[in-house]
N, C-alpha and C. Protein backbone atom coordinates (compact mmCIF):
# COMPACT_ATOMS: atom_id res chain seq x y z
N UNK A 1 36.59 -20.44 -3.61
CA UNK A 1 37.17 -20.72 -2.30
C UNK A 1 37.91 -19.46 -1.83
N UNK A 2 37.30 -18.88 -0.74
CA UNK A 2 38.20 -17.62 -0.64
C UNK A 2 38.45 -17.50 1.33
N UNK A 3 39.42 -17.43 1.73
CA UNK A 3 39.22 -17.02 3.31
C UNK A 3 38.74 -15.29 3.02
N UNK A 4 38.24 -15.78 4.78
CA UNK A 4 37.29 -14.32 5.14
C UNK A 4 37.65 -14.21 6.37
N UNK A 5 37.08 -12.60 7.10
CA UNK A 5 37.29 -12.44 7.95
C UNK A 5 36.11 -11.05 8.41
N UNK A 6 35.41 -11.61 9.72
CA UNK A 6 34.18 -11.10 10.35
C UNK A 6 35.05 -10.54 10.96
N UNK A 7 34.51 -8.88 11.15
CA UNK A 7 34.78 -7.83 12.22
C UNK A 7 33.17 -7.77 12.94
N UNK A 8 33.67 -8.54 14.09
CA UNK A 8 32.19 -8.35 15.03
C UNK A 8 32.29 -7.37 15.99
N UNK A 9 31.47 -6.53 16.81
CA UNK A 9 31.65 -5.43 18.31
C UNK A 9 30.61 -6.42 19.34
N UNK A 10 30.99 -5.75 20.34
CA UNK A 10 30.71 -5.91 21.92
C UNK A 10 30.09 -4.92 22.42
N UNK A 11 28.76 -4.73 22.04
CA UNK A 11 28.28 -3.38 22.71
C UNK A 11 27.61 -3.42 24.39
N UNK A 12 27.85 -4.59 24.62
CA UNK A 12 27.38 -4.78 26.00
C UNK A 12 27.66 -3.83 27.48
N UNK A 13 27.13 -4.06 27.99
CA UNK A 13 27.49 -3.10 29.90
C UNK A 13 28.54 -3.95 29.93
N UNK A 14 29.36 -3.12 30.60
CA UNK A 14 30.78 -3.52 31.42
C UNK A 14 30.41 -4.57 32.54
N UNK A 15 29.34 -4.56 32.88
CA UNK A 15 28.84 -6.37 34.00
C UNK A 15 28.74 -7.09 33.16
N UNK A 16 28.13 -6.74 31.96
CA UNK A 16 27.44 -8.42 30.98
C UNK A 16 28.95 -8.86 30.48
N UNK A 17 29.80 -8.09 30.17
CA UNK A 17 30.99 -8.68 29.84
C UNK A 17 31.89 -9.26 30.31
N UNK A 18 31.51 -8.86 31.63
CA UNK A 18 32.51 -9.64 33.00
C UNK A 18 32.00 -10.95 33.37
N UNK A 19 30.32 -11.21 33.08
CA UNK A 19 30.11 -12.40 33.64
C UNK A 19 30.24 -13.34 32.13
N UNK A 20 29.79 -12.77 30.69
CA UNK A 20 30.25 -13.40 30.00
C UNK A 20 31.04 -13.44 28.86
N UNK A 21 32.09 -13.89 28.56
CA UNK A 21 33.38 -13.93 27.55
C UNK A 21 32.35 -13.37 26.42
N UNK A 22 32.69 -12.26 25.71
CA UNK A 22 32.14 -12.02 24.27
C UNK A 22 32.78 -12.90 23.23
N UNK A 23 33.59 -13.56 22.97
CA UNK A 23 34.11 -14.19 21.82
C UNK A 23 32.75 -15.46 21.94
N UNK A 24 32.25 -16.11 23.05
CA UNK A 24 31.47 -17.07 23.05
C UNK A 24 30.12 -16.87 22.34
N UNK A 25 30.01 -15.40 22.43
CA UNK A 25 28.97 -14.59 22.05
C UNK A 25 28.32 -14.65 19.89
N UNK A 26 29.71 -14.94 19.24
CA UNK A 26 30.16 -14.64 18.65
C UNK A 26 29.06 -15.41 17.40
N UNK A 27 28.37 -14.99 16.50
CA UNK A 27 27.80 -15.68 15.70
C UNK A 27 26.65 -16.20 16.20
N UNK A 28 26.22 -16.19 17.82
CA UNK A 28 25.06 -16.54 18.60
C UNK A 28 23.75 -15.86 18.38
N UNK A 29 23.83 -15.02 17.31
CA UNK A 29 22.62 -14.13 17.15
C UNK A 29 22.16 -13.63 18.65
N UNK A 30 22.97 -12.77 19.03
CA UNK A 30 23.31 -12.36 20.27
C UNK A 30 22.54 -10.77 19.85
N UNK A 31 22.00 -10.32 20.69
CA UNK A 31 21.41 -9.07 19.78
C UNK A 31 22.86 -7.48 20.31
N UNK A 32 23.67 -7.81 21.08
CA UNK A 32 24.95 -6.63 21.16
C UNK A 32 25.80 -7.24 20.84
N UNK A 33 25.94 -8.87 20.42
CA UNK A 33 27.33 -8.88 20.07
C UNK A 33 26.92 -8.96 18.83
N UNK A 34 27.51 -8.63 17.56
CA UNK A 34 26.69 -8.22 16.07
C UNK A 34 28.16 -8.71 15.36
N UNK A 35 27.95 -9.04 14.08
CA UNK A 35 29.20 -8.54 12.81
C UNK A 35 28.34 -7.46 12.79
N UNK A 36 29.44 -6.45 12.39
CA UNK A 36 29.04 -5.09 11.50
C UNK A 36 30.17 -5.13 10.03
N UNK A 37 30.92 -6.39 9.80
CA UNK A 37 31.86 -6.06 8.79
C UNK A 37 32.23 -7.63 8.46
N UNK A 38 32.08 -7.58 7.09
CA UNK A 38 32.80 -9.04 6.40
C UNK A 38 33.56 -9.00 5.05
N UNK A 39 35.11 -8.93 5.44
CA UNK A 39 35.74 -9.12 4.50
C UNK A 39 35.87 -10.37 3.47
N UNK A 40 36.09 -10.32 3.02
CA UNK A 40 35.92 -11.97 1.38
C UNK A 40 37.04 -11.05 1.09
N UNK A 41 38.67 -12.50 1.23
CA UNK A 41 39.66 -12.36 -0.17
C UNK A 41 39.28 -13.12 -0.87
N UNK A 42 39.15 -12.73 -2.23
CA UNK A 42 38.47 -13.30 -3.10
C UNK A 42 39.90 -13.69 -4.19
N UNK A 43 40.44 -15.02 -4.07
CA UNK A 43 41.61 -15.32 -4.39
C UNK A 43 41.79 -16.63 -5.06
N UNK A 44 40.65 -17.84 -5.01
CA UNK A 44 40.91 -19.02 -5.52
C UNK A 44 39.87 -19.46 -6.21
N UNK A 45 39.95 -20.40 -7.15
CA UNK A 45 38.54 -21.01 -7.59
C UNK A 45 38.84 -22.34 -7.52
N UNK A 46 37.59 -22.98 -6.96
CA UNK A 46 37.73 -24.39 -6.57
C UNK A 46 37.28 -25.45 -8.15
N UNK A 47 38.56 -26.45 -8.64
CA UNK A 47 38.12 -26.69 -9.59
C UNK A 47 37.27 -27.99 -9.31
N UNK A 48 37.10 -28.92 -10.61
CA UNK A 48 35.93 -29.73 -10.39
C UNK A 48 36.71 -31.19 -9.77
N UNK A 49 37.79 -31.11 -9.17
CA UNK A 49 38.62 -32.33 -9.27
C UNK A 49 39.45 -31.91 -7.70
N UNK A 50 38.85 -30.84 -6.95
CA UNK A 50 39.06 -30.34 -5.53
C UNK A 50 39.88 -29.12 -5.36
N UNK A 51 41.03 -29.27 -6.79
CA UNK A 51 41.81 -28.28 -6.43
C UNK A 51 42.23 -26.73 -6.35
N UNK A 52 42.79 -25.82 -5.78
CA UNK A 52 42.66 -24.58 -6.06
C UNK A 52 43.57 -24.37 -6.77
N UNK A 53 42.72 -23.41 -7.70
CA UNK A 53 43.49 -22.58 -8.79
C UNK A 53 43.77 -20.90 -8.17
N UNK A 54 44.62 -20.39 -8.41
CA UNK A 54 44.38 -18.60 -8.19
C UNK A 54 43.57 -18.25 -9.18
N UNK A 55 42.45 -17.10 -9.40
CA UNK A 55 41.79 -16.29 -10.14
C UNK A 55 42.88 -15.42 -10.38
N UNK A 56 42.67 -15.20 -11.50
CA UNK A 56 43.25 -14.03 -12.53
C UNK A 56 43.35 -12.52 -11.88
N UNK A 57 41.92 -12.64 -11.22
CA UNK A 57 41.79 -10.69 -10.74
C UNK A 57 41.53 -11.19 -9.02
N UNK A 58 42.53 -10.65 -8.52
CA UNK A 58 42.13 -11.36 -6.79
C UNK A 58 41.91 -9.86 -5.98
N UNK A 59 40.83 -9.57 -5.14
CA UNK A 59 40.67 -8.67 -4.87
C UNK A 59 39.80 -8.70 -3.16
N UNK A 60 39.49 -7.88 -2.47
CA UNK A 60 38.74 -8.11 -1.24
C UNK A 60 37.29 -7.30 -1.69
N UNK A 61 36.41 -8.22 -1.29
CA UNK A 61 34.85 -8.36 -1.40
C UNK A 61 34.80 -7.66 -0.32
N UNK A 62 33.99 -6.65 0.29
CA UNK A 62 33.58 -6.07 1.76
C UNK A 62 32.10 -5.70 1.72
N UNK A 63 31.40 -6.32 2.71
CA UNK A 63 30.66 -6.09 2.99
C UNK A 63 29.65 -5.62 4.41
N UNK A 64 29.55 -4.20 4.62
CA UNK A 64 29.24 -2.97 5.82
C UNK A 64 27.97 -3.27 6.44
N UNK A 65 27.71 -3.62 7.15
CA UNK A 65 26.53 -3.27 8.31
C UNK A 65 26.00 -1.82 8.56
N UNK A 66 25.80 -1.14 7.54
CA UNK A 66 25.54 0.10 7.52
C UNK A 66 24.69 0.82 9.33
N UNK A 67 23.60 0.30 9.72
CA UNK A 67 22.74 0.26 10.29
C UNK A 67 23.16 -0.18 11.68
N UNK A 68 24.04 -1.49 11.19
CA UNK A 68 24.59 -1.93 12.77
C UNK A 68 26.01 -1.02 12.98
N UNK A 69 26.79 -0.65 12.29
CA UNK A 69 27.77 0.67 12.77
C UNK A 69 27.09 1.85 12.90
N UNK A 70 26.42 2.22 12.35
CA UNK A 70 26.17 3.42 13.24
C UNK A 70 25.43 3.44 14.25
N UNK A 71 24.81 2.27 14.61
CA UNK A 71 24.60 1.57 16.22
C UNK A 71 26.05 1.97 17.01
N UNK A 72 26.93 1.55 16.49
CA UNK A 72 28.17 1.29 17.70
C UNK A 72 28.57 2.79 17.51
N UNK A 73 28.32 3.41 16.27
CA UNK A 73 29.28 4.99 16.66
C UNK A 73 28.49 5.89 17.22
N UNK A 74 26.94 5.62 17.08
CA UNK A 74 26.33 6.32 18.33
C UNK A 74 25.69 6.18 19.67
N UNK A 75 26.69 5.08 19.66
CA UNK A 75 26.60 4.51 21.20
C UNK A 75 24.86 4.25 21.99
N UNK A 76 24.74 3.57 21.03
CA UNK A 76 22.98 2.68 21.36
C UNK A 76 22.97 1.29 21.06
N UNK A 77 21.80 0.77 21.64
CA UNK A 77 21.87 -0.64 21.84
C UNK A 77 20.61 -1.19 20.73
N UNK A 78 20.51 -0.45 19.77
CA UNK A 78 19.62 -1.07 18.83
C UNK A 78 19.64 -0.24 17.60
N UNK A 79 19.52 -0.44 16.22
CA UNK A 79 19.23 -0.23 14.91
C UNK A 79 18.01 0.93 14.92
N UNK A 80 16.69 0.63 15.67
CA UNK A 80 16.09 1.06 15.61
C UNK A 80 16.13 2.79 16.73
N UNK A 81 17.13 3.04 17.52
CA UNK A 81 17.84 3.88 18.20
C UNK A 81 18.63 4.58 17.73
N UNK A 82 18.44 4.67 15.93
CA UNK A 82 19.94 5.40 15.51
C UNK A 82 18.78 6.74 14.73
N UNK A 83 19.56 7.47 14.44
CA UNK A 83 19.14 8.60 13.64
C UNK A 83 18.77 7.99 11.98
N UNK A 84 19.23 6.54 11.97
CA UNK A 84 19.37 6.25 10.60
C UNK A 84 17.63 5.86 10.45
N UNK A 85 16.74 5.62 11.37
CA UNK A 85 15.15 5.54 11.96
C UNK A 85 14.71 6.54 12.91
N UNK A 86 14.66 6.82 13.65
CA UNK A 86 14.20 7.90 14.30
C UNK A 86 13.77 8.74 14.24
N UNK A 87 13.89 9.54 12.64
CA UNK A 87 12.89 10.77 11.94
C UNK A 87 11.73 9.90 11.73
N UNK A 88 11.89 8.50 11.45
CA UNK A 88 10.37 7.83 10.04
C UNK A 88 9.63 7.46 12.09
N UNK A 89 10.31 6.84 12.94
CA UNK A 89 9.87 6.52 14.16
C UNK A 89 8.70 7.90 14.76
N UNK A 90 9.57 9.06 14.74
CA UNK A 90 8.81 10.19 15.13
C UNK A 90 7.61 10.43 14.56
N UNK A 91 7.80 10.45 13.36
CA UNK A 91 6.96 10.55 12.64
C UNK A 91 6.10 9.54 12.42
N UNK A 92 5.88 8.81 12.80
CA UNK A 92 4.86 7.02 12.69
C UNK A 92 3.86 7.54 14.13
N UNK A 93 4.53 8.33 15.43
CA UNK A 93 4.37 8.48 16.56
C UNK A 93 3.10 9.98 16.14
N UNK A 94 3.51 10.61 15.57
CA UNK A 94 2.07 11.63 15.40
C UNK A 94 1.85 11.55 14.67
N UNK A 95 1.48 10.70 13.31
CA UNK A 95 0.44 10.14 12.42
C UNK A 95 -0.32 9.05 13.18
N UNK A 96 0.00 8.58 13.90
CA UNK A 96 -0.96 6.98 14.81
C UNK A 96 -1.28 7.39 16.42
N UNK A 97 -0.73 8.97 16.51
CA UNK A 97 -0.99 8.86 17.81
C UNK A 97 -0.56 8.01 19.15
N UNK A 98 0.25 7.14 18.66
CA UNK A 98 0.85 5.99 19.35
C UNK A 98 2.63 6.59 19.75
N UNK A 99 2.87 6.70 21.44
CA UNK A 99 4.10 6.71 21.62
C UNK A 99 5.32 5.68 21.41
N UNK A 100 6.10 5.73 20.88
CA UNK A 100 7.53 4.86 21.20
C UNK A 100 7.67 4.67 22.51
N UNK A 101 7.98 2.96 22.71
CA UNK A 101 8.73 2.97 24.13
C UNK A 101 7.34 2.53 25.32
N UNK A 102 6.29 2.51 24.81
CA UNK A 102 5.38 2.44 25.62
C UNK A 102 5.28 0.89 25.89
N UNK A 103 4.93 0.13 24.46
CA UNK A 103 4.15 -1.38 24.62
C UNK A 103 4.71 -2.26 23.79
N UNK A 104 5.40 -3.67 24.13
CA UNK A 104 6.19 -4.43 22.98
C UNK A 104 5.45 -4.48 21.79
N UNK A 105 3.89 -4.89 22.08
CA UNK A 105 3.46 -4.96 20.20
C UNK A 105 3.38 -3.70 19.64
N UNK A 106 3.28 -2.58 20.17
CA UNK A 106 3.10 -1.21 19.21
C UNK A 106 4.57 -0.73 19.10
N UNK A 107 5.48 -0.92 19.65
CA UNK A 107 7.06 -1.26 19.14
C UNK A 107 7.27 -1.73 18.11
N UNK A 108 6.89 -2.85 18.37
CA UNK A 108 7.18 -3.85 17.42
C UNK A 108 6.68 -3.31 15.61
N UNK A 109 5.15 -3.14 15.91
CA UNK A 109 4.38 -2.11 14.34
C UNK A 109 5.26 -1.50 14.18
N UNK A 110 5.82 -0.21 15.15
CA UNK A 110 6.29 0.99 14.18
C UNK A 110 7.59 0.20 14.02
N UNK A 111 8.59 -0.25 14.48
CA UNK A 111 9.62 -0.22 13.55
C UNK A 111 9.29 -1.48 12.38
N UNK A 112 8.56 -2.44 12.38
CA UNK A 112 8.08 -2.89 10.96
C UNK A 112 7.69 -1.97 9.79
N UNK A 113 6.80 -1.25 10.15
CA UNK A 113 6.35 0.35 9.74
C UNK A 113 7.67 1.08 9.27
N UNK A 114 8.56 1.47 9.84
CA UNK A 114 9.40 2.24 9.51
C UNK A 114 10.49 1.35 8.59
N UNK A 115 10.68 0.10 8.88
CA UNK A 115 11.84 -0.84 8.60
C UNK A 115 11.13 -0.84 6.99
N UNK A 116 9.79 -1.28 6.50
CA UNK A 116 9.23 -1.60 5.57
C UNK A 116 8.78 -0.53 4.30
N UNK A 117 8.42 0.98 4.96
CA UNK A 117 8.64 2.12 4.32
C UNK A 117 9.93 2.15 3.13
N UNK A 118 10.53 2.04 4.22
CA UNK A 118 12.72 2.32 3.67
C UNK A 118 12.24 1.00 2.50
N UNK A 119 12.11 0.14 2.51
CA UNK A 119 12.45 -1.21 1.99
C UNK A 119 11.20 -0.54 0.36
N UNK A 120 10.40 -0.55 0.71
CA UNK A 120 9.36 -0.45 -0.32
C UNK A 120 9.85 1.04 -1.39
N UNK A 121 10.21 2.30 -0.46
CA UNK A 121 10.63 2.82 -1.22
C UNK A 121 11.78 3.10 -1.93
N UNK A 122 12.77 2.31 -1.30
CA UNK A 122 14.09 2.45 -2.47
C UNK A 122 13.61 1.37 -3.34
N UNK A 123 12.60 0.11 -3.52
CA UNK A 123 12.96 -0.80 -4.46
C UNK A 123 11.99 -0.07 -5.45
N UNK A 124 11.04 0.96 -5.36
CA UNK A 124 10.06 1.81 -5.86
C UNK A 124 11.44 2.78 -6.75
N UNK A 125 11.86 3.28 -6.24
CA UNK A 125 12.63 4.69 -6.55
C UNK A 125 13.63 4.17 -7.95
N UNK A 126 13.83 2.71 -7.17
CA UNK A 126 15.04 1.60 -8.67
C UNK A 126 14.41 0.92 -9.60
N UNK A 127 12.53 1.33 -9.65
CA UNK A 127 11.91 1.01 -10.88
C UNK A 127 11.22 -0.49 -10.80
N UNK A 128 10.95 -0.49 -8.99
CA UNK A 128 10.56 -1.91 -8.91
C UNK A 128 8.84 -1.75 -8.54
N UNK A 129 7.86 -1.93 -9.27
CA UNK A 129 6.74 -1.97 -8.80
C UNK A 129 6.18 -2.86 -8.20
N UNK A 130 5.11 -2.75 -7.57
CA UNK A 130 4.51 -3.92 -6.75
C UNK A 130 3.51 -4.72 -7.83
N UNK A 131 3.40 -6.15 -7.53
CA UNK A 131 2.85 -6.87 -8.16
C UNK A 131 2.14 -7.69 -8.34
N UNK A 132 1.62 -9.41 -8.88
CA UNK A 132 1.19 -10.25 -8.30
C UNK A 132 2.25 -11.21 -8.75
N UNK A 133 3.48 -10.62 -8.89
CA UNK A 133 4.45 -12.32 -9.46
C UNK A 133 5.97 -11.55 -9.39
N UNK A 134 7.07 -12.38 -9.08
CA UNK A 134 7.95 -11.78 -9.13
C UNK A 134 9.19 -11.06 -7.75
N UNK A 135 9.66 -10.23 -8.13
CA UNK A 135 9.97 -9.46 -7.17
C UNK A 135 9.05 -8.41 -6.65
N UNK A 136 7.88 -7.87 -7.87
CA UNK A 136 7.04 -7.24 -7.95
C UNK A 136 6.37 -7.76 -6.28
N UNK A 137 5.73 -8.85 -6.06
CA UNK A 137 5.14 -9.58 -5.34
C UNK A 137 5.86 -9.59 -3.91
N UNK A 138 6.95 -9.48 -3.52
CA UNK A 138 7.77 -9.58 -3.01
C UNK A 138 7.55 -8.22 -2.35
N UNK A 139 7.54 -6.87 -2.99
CA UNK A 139 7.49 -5.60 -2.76
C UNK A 139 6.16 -5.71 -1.67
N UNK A 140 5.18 -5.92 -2.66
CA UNK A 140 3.80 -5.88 -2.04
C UNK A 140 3.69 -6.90 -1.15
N UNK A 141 3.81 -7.88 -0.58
CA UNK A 141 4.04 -8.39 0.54
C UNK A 141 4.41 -7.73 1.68
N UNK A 142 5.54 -6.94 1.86
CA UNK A 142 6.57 -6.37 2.64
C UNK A 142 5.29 -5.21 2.51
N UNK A 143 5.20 -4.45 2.14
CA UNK A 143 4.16 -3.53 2.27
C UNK A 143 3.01 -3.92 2.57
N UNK A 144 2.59 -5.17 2.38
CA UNK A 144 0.79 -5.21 3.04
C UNK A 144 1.19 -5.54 4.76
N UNK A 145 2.47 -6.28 4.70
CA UNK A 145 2.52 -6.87 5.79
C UNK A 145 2.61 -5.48 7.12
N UNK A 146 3.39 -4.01 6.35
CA UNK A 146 3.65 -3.10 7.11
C UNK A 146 1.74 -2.30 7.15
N UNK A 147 1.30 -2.42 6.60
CA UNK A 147 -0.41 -2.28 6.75
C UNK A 147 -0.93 -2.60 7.35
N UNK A 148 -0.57 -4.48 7.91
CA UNK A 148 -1.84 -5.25 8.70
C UNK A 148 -1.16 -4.56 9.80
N UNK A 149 0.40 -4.75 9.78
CA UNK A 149 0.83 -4.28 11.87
C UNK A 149 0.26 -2.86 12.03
N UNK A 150 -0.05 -1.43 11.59
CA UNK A 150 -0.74 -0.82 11.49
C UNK A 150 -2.03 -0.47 11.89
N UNK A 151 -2.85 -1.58 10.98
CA UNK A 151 -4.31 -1.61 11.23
C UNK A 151 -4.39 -2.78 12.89
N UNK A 152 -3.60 -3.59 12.94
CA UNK A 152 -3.45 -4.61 14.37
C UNK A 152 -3.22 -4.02 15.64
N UNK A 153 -2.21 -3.27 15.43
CA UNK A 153 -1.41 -2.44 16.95
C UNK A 153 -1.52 -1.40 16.91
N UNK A 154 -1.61 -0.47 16.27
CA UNK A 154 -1.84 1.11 15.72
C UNK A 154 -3.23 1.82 15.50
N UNK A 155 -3.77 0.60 14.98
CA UNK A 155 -5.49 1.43 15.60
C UNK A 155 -5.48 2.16 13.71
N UNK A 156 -4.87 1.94 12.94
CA UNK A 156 -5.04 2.88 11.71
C UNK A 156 -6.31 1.94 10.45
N UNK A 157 -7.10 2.53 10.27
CA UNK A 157 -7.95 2.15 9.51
C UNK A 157 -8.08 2.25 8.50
N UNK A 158 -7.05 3.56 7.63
CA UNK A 158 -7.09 4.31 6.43
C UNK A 158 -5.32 4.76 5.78
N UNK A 159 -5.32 4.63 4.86
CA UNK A 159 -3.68 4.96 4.23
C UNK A 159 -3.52 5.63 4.97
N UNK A 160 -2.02 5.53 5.78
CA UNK A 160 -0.89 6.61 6.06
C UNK A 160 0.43 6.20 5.91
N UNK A 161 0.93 5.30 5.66
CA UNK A 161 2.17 4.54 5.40
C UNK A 161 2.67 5.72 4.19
N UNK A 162 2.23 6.26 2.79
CA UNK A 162 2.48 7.10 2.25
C UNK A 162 2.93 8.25 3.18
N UNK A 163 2.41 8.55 3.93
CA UNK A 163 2.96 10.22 3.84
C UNK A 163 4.36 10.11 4.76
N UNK A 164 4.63 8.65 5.27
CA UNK A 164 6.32 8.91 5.50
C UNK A 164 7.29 9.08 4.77
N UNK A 165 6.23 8.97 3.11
CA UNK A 165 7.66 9.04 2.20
C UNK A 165 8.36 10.83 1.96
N UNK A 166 7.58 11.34 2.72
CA UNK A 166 8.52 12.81 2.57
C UNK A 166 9.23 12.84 3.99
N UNK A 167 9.17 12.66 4.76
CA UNK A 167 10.20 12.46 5.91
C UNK A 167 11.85 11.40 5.34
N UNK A 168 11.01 10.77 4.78
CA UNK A 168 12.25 9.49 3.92
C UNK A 168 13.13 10.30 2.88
N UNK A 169 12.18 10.99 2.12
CA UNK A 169 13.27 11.57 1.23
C UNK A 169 14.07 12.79 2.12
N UNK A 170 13.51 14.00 2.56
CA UNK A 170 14.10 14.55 3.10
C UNK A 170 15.36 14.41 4.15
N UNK A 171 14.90 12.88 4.74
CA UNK A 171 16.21 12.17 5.73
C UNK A 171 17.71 11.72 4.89
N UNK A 172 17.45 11.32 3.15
CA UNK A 172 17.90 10.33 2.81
C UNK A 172 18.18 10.69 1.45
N UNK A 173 17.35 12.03 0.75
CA UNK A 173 17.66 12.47 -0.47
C UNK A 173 18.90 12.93 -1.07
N UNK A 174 19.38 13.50 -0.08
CA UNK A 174 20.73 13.71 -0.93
C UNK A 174 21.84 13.18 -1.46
N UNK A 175 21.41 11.77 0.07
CA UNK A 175 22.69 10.65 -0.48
C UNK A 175 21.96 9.99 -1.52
N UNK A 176 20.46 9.55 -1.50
CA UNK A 176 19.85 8.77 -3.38
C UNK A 176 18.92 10.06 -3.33
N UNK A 177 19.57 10.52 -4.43
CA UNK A 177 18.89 11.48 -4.87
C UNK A 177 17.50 10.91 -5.25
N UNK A 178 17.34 9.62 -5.81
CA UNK A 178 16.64 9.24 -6.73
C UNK A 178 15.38 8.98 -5.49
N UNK A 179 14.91 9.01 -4.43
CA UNK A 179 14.14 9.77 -3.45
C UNK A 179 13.69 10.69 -3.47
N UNK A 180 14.40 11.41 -3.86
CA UNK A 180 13.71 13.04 -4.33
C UNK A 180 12.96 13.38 -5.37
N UNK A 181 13.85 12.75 -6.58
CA UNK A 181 13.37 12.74 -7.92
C UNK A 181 11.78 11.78 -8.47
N UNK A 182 11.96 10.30 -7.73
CA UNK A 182 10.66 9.78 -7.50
C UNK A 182 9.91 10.14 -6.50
N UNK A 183 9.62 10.85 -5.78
CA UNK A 183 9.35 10.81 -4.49
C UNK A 183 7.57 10.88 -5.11
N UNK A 184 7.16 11.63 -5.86
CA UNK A 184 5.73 11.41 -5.72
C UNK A 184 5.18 10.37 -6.36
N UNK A 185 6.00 9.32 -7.51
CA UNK A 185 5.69 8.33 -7.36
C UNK A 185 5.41 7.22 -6.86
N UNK A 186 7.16 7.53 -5.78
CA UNK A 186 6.54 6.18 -4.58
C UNK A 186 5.48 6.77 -3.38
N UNK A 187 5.28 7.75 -3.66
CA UNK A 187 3.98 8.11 -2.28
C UNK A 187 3.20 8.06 -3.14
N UNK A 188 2.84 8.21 -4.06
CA UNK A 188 0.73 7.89 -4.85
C UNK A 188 1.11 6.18 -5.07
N UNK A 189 2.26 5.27 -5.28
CA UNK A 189 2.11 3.88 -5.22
C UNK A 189 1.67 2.85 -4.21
N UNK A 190 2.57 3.77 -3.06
CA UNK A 190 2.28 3.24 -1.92
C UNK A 190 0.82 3.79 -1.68
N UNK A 191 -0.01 4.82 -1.41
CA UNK A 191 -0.93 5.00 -1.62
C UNK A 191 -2.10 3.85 -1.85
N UNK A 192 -1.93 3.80 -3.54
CA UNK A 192 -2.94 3.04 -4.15
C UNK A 192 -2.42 1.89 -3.76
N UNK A 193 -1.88 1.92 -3.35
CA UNK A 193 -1.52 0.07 -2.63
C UNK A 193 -1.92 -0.16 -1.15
N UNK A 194 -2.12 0.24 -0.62
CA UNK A 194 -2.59 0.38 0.47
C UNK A 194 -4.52 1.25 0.97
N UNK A 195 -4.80 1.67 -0.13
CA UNK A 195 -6.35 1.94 -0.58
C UNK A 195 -6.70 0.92 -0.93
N UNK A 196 -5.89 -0.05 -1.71
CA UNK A 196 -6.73 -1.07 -2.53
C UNK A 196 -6.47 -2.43 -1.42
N UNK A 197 -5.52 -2.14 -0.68
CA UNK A 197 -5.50 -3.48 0.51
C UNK A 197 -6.65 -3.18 1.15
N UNK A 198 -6.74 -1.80 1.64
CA UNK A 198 -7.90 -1.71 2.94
C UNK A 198 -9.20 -2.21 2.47
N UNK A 199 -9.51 -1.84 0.75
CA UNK A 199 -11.04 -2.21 0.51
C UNK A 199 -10.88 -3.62 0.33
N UNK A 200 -9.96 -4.52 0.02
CA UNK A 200 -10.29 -5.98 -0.05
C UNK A 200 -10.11 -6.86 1.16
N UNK A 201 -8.98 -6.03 2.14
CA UNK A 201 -8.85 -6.66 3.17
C UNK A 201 -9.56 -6.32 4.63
N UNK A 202 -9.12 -4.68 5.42
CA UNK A 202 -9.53 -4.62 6.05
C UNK A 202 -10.82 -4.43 6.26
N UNK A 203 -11.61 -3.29 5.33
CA UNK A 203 -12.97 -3.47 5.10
C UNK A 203 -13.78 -4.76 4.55
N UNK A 204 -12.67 -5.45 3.85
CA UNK A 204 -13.91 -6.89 3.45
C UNK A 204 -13.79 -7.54 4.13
C-alpha cells in the first residue's frame, strides 16, 4: 500500500487550453496531456487482516517517461518528433525511399519500424534471442510485425530493418555501450530473421 503521485504536462496551443481545462484532460489518454513522471512512496505493507504495517526500508520508487520528457523539453508534440527517433526516422526515409510526413499509413510503418528496431535491439544486446517460446517469441513477434508494415506500406520486399542497427548504435552507444559491443550480432540476427520471414512469409 503505498501513496503516489503523477507529474503529468500540458503541451497543448494556448486556444486548446482556453477552451479546455487540462486537469479534465488528465489520465484521458489525451495524446498532449501525458504523465511523464510517477512517484511510488513506498512505505506500507498491507497485511492479510486489512491492516497497515510500515516496511522496514521506506523509500520513493520513480518512474521517467524518458521519451515523453524529452517531448516537452524539446518543445514537440510527439515522441516520434524528438531526436530520441529522428536519426532511425531519417534513415528508414532513404533506405524505403518513402518520405516522413507525407501519408498516415507510411507514418504509421516507419515509426513501428523505428519504435520496433530500438525494442528488438536492446533486448538482443541483453542476451535475449528470438524464438518460438518465451520471451524469445515475444522478440520475434515485435520484429516480424516491424517486417509485414514494411513489406505493406513501404513497398520493401527484401531485409533492411538490419542496417538501422548502425544508425542505433551510433545514436545510442555511448550511453549502452553494449550497442556497440553487440552491434554485429544484433544486425546478422535481425538479418537472418527477417531472410527467413520473407522466404516463409512474404515469398510463400
Amino acid at each position: 500500500m503505498c501513496p503516489c503521485s503523477e507529474i503529468h504536462v500540458d503541451i497543448r496551443t494556448a486556444e486548446e487550453k482556453a477552451t479546455v481545462d487540462g486537469a479534465s484532460l488528465v489520465n484521458a489518454d489525451h495524446p498532449q496531456v501525458v504523465e511523464i513522471w510517477n512517484l511510488v512512496f513506498m512505505q506500507f505493507n498491507r497485511m492479510a487482516d486489512g491492516s497497515l504495517k510500515n516496511l522496514p526500508a521506506q523509500h520513493v520508487d520513480t518512474g521517467m517517461g524518458f521519451e515523453r520528457l524529452a517531448m516537452v523539453m524539446q518543445g514537440v508534440r510527439s515522441n516520434y518528433d524528438t531526436d530520441v527517433f529522428t536519426p532511425l526516422i531519417r534513415e528508414i526515409e532513404t533506405i524505403t525511399g518513402h518520405a516522413y510526413g507525407k501519408t498516415e499509413q507510411e507514418d504509421i510503418a516507419i515509426r513501428v519500424i523505428a519504435d520496433h528496431v530500438r525494442a528488438v535491439s536492446f533486448s538482443i544486446a541483453d542476451g535475449q534471442l528470438p524464438s518460438n517460446n518465451g520471451a524469445g517469441y515475444v522478440i520475434r513477434r515485435i520484429l516480424r510485425r516491424a517486417i509485414r508494415y514494411g513489406f505493406t506500406y513501404l513497398n520493401k520486399k527484401e531485409p533492411f530493418i538490419y542496417m538501422l542497427v548502425n544508425t542505433l548504435s551510433k545514436q545510442m552507444g555511448d550511453a549502452f555501450p553494449e550497442l556497440k559491443s553487440q552491434k554485429n550480432l544484433i544486425l546478422n540476427v535481425i538479418k537472418e530473421e527477417e531472410q527467413s520471414f520473407c522466404v516463409h512469409w512474404i515469398k510463400g
